[in-house]
Protein backbone atom coordinates (compact mmCIF):
# COMPACT_ATOMS: atom_id res chain seq x y z
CA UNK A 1 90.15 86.88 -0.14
CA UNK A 2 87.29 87.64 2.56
CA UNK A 3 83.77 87.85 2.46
CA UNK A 4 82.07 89.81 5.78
CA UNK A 5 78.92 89.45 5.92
CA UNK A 6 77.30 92.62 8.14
CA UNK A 7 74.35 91.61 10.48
CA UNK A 8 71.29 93.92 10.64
CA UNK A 9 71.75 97.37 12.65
CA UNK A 10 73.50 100.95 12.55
CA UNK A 11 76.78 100.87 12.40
CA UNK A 12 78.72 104.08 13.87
CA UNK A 13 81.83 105.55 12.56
CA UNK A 14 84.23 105.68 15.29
CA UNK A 15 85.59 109.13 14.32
CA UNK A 16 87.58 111.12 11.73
CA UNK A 17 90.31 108.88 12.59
CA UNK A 18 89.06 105.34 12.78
CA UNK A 19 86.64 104.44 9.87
CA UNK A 20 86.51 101.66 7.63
CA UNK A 21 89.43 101.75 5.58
CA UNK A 22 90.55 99.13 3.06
CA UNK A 23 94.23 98.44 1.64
CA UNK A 24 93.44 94.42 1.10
CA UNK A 25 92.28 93.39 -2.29
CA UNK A 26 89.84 90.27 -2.72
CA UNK A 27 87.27 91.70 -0.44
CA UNK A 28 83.44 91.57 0.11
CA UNK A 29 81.29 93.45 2.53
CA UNK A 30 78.12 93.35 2.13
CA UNK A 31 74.39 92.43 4.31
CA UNK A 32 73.93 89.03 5.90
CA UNK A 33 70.14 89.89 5.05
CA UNK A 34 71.17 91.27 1.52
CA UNK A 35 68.14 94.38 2.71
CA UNK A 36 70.10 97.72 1.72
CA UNK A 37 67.75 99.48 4.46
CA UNK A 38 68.29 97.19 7.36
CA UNK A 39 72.63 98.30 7.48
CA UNK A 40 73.46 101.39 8.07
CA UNK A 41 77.01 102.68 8.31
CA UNK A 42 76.39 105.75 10.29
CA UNK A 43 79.23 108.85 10.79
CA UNK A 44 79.13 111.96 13.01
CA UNK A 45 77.22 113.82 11.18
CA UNK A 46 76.74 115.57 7.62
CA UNK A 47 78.89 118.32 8.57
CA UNK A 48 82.41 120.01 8.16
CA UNK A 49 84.99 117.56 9.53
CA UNK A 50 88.45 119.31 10.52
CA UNK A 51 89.94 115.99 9.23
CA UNK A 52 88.28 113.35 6.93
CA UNK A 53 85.36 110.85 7.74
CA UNK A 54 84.45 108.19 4.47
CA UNK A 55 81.99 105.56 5.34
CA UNK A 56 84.79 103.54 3.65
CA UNK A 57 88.04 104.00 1.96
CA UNK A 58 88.71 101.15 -0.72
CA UNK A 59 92.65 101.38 -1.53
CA UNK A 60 92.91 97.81 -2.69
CA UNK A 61 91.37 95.89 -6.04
CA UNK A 62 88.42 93.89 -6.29
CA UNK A 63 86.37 95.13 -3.48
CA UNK A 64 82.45 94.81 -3.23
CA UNK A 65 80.39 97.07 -1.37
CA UNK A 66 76.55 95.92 -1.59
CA UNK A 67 73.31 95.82 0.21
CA UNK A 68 73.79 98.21 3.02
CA UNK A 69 73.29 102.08 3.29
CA UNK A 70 75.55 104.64 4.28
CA UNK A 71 74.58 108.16 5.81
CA UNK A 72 75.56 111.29 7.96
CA UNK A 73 78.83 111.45 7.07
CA UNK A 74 81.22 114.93 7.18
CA UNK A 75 82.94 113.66 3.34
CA UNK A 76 82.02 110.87 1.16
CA UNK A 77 80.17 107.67 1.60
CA UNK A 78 82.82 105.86 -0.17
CA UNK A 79 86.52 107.08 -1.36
CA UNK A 80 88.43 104.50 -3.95
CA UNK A 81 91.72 104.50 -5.66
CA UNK A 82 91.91 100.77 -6.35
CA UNK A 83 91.08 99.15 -8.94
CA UNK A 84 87.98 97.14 -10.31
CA UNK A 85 85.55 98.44 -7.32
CA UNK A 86 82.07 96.87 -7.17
CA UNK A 87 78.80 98.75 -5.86
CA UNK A 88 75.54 97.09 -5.98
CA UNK A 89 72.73 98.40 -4.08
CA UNK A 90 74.08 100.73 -1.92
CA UNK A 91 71.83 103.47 -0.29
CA UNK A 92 74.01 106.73 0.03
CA UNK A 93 72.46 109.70 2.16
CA UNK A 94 73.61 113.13 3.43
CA UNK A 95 77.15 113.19 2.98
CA UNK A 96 79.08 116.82 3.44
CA UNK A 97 80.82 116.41 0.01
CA UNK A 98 80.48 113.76 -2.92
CA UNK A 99 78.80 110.54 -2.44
CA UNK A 100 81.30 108.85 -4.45
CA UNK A 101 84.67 109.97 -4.74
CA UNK A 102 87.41 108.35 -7.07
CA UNK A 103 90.61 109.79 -6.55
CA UNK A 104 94.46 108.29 -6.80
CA UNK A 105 98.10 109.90 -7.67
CA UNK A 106 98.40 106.96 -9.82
CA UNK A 107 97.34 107.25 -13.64
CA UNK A 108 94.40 105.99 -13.56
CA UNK A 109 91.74 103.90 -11.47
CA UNK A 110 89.91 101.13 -13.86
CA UNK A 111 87.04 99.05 -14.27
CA UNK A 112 84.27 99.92 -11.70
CA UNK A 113 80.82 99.18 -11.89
CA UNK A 114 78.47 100.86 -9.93
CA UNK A 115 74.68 99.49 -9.86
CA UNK A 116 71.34 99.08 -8.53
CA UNK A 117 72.11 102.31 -6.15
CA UNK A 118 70.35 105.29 -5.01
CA UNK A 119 72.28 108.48 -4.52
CA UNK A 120 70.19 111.09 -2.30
CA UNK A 121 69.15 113.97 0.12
CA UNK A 122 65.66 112.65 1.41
CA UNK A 123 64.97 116.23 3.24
CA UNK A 124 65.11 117.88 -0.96
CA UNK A 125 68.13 119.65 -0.46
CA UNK A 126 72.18 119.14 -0.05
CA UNK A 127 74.30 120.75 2.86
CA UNK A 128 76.22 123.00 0.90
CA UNK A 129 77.49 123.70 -3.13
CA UNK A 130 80.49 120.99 -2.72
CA UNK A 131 78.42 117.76 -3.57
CA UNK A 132 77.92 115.10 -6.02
CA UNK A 133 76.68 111.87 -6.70
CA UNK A 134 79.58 110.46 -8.42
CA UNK A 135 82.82 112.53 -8.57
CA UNK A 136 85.70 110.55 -10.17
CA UNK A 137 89.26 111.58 -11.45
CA UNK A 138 91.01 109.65 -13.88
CA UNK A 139 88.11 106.61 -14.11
CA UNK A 140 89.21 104.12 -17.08
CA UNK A 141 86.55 101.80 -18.14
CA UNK A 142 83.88 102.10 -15.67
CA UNK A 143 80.47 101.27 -15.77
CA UNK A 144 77.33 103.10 -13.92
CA UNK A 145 74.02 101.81 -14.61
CA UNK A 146 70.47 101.62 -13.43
CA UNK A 147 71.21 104.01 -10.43
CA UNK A 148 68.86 106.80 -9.02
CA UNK A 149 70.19 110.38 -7.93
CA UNK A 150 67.65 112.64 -6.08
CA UNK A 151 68.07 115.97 -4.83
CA UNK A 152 71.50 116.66 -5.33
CA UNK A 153 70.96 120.63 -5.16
CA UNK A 154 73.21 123.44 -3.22
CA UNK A 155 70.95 125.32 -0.74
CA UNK A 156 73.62 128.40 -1.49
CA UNK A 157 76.09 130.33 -2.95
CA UNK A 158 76.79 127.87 -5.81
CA UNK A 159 75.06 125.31 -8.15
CA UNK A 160 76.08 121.54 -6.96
CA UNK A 161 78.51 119.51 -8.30
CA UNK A 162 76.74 116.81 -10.90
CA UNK A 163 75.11 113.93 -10.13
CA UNK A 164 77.57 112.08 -12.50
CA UNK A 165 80.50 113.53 -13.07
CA UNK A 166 84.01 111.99 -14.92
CA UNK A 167 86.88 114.42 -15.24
CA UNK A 168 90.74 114.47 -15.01
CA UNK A 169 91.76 112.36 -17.70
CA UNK A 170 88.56 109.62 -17.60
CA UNK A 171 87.95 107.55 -20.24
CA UNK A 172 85.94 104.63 -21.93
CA UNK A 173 82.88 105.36 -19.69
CA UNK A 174 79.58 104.22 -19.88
CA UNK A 175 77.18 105.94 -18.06
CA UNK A 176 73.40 104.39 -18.91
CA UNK A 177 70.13 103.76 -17.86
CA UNK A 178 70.27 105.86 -14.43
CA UNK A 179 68.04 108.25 -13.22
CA UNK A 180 68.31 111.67 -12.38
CA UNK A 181 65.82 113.21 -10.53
CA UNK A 182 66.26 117.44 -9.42
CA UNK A 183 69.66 117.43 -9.54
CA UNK A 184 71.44 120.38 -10.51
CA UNK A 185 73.17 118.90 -13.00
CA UNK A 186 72.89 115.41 -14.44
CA UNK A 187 76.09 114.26 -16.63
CA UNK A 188 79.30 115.68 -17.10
CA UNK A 189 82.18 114.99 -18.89
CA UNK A 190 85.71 116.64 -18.26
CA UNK A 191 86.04 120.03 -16.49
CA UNK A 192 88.58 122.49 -18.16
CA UNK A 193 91.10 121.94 -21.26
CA UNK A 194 91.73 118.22 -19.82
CA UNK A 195 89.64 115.09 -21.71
CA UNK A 196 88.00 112.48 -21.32
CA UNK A 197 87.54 110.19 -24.77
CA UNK A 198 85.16 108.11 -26.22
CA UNK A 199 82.37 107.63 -23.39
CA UNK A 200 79.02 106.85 -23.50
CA UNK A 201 75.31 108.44 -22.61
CA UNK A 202 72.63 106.69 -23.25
CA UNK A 203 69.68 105.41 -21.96
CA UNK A 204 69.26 107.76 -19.33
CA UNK A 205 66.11 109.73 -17.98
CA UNK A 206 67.39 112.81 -16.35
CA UNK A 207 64.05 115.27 -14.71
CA UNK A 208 64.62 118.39 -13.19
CA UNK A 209 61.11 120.57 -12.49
CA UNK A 210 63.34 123.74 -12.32
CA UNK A 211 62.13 124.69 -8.39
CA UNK A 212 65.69 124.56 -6.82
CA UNK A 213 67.98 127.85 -6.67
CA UNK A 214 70.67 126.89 -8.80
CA UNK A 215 69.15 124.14 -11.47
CA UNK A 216 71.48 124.11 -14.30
CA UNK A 217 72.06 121.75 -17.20
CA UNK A 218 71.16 118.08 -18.11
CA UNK A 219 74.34 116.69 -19.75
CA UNK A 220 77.74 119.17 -19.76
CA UNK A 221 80.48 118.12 -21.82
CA UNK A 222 83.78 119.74 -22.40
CA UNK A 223 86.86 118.20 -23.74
CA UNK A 224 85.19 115.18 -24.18
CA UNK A 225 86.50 113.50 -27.89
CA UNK A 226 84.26 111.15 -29.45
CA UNK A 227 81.47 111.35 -26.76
């Protein structure tokens, strides 16, 4: 039941074992100035970590993360297995594996609604093949609209993860009006014999002018039951 309010400036991550990490529900962080550009939550680097470096980790419910950016970190600019997580314009650069990563050993993780973001590599090219704009397991119900995702392309090896990407048992998604801009792939749905039921496309503009390595596919589902 706390708002924090984050004054302009850069912000560093302490290290792999002190970054923001949140178990209390009822939470807002976001920019006194409410300019994305002017907060930046900095980490050590968008590189391999020997242990793990989020900008944050949201483990309780009703969190909001808005108006700040978050960059140069060696994982993901935010990790969340709580419930009913809030993004609105967030600016997430060069992380070393997905921007947004939903994970839990619970059953599910419902209700986000991610917004209003942008999801990028401003240099044209990711770190490695292991990265993604959105990477969730076992999302119920979310929402991700009006969001940009540039550049999310492997510079080896491997295509890159996609720039949207629900799998492990996700369903009820809506995934609409984002854009996707040289990713190597856009949407996907499910990965393997698991499913993910009756989500939604639509609305999207997804643009890829085929120069990267490893461009691939614009929407990818699999397992994915009334789609």
């Amino acid at each position: 039941n706390m708002t924090m309010l984050i004054e302009d400036g850069i912000y560093q991550v302490a290290s792999t074992a002190s970054f923001p990490y949140i178990t209390a529900s009822n939470v807002v962080i976001r920019s006194l100035s409410g300019n994305r550009d002017a907060v930046i939550i900095r980490g050590g680097g968008m590189m391999n970590t020997s242990s793990t470096e989020d900008g944050f980790l949201i483990a309780g419910n009703n969190v909001t993360i808005a108006d700040l950016t978050i960059r140069e970190v060696g994982n993901h600019g935010i990790q969340v297995s709580g419930h009913h997580l809030f993004i609105h314009n967030v600016r997430i650069q060069n992380t070393f594996e997905q921007m947004l990563k939903g994970s839990t050993s619970a059953e599910r993780i419902d209700s986000a609604i991610v917004q209003c973001s942008l999801f990028e590599y401003p240099d044209g090219i990711g770190p490695q093949w292991y990265i993604g704009g959105l990477d969730i397991h076992k999302g119920q119900g979310w929402l991700v609209r009006d969001n940009v995702f540039k550049n999310i392309s492997s510079p080896s090896q491997a295509v890159a993860e996609h720039a949207i990407h629900f799998w492990n048992n996700s369903d009820v998604n809506i995934i609409e009006r984002n854009h996707i801009i040289n990713c190597e792939r856009g949407v996907g749905f499910e990965l393997g014999s698991r499913t993910s039921t009756g989500c939604i496309i639509r609305n999207n503009m997804i643009y890829n002018d085929g120069s990267k390595s490893y461009h691939d596919i614009g929407i990818g589902l699999a397992t994915s039951p009334g789609t």
